[in-house]
Protein backbone atom coordinates (compact mmCIF):
# COMPACT_ATOMS: atom_id res chain seq x y z
CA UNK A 1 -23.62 5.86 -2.72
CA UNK A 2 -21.70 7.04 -0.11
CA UNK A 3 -17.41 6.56 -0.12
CA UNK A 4 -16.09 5.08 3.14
CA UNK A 5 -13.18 7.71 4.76
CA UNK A 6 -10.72 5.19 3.83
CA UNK A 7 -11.80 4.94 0.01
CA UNK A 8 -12.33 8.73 -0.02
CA UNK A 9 -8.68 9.82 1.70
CA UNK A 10 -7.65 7.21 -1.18
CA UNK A 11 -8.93 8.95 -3.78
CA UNK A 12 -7.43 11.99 -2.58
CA UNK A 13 -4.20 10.88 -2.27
CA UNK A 14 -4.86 9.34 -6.10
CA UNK A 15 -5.45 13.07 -6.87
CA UNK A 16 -2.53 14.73 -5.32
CA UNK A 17 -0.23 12.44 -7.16
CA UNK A 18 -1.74 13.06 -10.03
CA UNK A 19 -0.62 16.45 -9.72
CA UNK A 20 2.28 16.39 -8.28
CA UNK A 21 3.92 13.42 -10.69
CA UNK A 22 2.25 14.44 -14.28
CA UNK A 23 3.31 18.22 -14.58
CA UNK A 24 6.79 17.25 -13.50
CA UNK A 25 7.33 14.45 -16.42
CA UNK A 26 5.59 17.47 -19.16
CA UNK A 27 8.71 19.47 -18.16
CA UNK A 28 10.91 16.20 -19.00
CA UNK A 29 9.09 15.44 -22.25
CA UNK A 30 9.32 19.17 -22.85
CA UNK A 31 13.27 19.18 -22.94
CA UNK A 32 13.51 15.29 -24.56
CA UNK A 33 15.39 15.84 -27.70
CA UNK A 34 12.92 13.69 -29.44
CA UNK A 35 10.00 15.67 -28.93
CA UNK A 36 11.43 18.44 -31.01
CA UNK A 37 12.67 17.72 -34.89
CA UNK A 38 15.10 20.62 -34.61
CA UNK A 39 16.52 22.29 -31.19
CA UNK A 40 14.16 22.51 -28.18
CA UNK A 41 10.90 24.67 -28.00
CA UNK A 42 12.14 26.12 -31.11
CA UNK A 43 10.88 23.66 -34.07
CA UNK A 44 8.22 21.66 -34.53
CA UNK A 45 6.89 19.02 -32.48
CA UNK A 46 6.79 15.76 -32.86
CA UNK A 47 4.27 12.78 -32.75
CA UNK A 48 5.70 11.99 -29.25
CA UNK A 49 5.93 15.46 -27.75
CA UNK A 50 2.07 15.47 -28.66
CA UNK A 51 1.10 11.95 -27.72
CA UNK A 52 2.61 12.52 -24.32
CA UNK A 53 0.74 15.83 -23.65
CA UNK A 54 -2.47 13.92 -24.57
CA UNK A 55 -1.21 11.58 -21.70
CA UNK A 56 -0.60 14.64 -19.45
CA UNK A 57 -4.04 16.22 -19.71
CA UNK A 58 -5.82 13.07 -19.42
CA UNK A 59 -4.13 11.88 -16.12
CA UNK A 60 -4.35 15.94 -14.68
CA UNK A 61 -7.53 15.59 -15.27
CA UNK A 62 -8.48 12.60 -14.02
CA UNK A 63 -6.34 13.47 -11.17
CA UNK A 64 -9.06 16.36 -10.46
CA UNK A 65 -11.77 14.76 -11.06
CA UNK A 66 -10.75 11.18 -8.57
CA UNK A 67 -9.84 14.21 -6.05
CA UNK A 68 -12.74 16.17 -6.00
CA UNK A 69 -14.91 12.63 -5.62
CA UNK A 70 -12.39 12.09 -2.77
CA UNK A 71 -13.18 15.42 -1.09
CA UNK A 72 -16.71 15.15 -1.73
CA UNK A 73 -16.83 11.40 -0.30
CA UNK A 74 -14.95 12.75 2.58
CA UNK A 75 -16.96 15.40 3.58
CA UNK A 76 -20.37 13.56 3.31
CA UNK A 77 -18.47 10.75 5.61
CA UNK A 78 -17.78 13.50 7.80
CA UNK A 79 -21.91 14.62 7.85
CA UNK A 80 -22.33 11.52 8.06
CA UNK A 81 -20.12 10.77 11.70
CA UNK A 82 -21.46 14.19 12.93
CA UNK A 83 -25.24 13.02 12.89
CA UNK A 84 -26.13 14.89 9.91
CA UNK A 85 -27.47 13.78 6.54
CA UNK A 86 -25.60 13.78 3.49
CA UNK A 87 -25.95 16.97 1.10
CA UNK A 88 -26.97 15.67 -2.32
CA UNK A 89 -26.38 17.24 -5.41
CA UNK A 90 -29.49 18.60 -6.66
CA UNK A 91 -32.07 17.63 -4.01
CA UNK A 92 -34.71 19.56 -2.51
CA UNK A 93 -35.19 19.34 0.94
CA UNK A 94 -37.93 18.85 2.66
CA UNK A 95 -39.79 19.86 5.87
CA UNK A 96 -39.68 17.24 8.46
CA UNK A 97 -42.68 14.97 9.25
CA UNK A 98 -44.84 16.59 12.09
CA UNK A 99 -46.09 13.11 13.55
């Protein structure tokens, strides 16, 4: 399957906000009151500092992984436009028929 540009410059764009929203709100959970039992970074944490850096490292990673499908859809579009065929992961090529 190959991503239109449009779905793949989506995905992208899915990617960078990933990254550019997520590690923003851990700093904000980081220095909520109620993710610490005593004063900040300097007791334990709590249920919601940890639930909410689950939430953090699923979405970055997600993030990466929608972007780099992005990129990847992207570039074979790109092949694709310049008259070339597609690189896919793990395929041999082959000599062209002499016919």
């Amino acid at each position: 399957m190959i991503l239109t540009r449009g779905w793949s410059l989506f995905l992208v764009a899915v990617g960078v906000f990933n990254w550019a929203i997520w590690p923003r709100f851990s700093v904000a959970i980081w220095q909520d009151q109620r993710a610490w039992t005593g004063s900040i970074g300097h007791s334990s944490p709590t249920a919601f500092l940890l639930v909410h850096a689950v939430l953090v490292i699923t979405a970055v990673v997600v993030g990466t992984i929608v972007g780099t499908l992005g990129v990847r859809g992207f570039l074979a579009d790109r092949r694709i436009r310049a008259g070339r065929r597609p690189v896919v992961a793990g395929a041999v090529p082959t000599a062209p028929a002499n016919g």
